[in-house]
Protein backbone atom coordinates (compact mmCIF):
# COMPACT_ATOMS: atom_id res chain seq x y z
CA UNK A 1 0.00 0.00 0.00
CA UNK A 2 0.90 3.28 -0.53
CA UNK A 3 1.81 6.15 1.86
CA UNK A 4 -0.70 8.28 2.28
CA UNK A 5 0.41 11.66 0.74
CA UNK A 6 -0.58 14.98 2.49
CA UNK A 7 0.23 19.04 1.85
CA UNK A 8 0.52 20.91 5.06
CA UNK A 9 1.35 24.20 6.45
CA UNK A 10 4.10 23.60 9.21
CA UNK A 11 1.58 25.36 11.90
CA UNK A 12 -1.08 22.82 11.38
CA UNK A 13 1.74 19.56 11.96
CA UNK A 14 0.85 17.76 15.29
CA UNK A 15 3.92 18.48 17.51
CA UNK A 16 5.26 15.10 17.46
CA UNK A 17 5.63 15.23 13.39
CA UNK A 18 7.20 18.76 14.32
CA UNK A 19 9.79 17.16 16.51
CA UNK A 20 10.53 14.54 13.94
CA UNK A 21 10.95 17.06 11.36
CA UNK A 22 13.20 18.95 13.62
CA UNK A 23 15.32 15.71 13.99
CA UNK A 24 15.50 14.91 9.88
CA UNK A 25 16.58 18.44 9.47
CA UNK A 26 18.91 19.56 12.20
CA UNK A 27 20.66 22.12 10.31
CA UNK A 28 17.44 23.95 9.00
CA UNK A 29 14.73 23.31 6.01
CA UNK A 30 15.96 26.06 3.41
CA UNK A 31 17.83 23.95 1.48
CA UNK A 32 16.09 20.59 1.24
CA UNK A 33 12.99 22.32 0.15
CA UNK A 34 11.15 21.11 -3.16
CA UNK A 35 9.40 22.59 -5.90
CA UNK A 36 6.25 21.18 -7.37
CA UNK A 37 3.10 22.45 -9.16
CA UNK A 38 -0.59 22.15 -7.34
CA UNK A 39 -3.82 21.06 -8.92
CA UNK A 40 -4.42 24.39 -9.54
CA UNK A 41 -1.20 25.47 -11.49
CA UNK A 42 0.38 27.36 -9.23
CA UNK A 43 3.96 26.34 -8.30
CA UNK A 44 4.59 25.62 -4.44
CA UNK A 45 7.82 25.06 -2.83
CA UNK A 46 7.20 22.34 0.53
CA UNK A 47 9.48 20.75 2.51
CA UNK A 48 9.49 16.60 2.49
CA UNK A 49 8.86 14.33 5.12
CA UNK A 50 8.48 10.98 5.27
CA UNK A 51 6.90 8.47 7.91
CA UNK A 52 6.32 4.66 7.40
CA UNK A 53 2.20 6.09 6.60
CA UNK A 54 2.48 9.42 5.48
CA UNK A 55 4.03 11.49 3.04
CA UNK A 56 4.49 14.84 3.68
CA UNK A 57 4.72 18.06 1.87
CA UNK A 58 5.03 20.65 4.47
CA UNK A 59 3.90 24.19 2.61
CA UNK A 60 6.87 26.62 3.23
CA UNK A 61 8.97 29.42 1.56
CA UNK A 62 12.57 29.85 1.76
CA UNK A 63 12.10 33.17 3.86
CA UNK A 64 9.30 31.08 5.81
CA UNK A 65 11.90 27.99 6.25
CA UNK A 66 14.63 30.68 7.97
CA UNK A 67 11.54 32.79 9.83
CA UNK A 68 10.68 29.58 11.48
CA UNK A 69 14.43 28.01 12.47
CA UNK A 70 14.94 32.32 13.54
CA UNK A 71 11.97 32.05 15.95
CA UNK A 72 12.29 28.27 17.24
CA UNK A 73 14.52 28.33 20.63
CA UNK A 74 15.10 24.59 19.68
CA UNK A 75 17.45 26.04 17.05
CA UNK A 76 20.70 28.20 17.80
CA UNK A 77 21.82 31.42 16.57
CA UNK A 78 23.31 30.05 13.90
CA UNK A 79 20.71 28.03 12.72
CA UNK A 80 21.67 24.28 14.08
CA UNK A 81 19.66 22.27 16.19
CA UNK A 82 20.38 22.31 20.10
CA UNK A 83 22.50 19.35 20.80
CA UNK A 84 20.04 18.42 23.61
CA UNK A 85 16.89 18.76 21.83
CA UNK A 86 16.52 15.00 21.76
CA UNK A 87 17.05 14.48 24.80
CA UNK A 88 14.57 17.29 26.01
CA UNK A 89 11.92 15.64 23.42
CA UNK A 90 12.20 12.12 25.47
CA UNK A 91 11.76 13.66 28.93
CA UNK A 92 8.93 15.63 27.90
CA UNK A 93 7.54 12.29 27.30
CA UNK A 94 6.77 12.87 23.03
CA UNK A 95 7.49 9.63 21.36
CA UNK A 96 8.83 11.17 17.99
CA UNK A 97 9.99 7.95 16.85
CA UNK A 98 6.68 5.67 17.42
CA UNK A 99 4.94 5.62 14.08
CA UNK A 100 1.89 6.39 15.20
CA UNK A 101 -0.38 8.39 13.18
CA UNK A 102 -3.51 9.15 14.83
CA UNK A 103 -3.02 12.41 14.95
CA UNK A 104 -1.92 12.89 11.18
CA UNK A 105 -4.79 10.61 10.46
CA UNK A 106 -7.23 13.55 11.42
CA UNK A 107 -5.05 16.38 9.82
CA UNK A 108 -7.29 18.38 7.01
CA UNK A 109 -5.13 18.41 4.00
CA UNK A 110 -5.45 20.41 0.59
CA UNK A 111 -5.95 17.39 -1.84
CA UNK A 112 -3.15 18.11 -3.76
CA UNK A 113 -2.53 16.11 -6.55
CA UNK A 114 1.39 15.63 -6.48
């Protein structure tokens, strides 16, 4: 079967798929975005992301990709991930790595066709 394949803003992720995201792209998301074009023509740029379920195209810019790393405190000054995010993530109890999906399963997506 085939992941499931969704278009997202970042705001609307469930914050263990944020976490996750975080951890796939410790150095930031400007350069691993991708380009593609929507149903309706228009060309967006989205950031992927991958679970064992879900496919995700997470609806950023490149400004909106350094706006976001700029106002996340689990990112330093120079853009990196905080060494001891990870370990902050498993005493907060998230479970970032469990692929569970309930959550994502609910998540209202634009119907894309990608």
């Amino acid at each position: 079967m085939a992941a499931k394949r969704i278009v997202i803003d970042y705001e609307k992720l469930p914050e263990d798929i944020v976490n996750r995201i975080k951890l796939e792209y410790p150095d930031g998301f400007e350069d691993n975005l991708i380009t593609f074009t929507n149903a309706k023509g228009a060309y967006v740029s989205a950031l992927p992301f991958e679970t064992e379920e879900i496919y995700y195209l997470v609806r950023m810019t490149e400004s909106e990709a350094r706006q976001i790393i700029k106002d996340d405190d689990d990112y330093d000054d120079a853009g990196k991930l905080r060494d001891d995010f990870e370990d902050d993530v498993n005493e907060e109890g998230e479970k970032y790595l469990d692929d569970n999906i309930d959550e994502a399963e609910n998540i209202k997506d634009d119907n894309y066709d990608i």
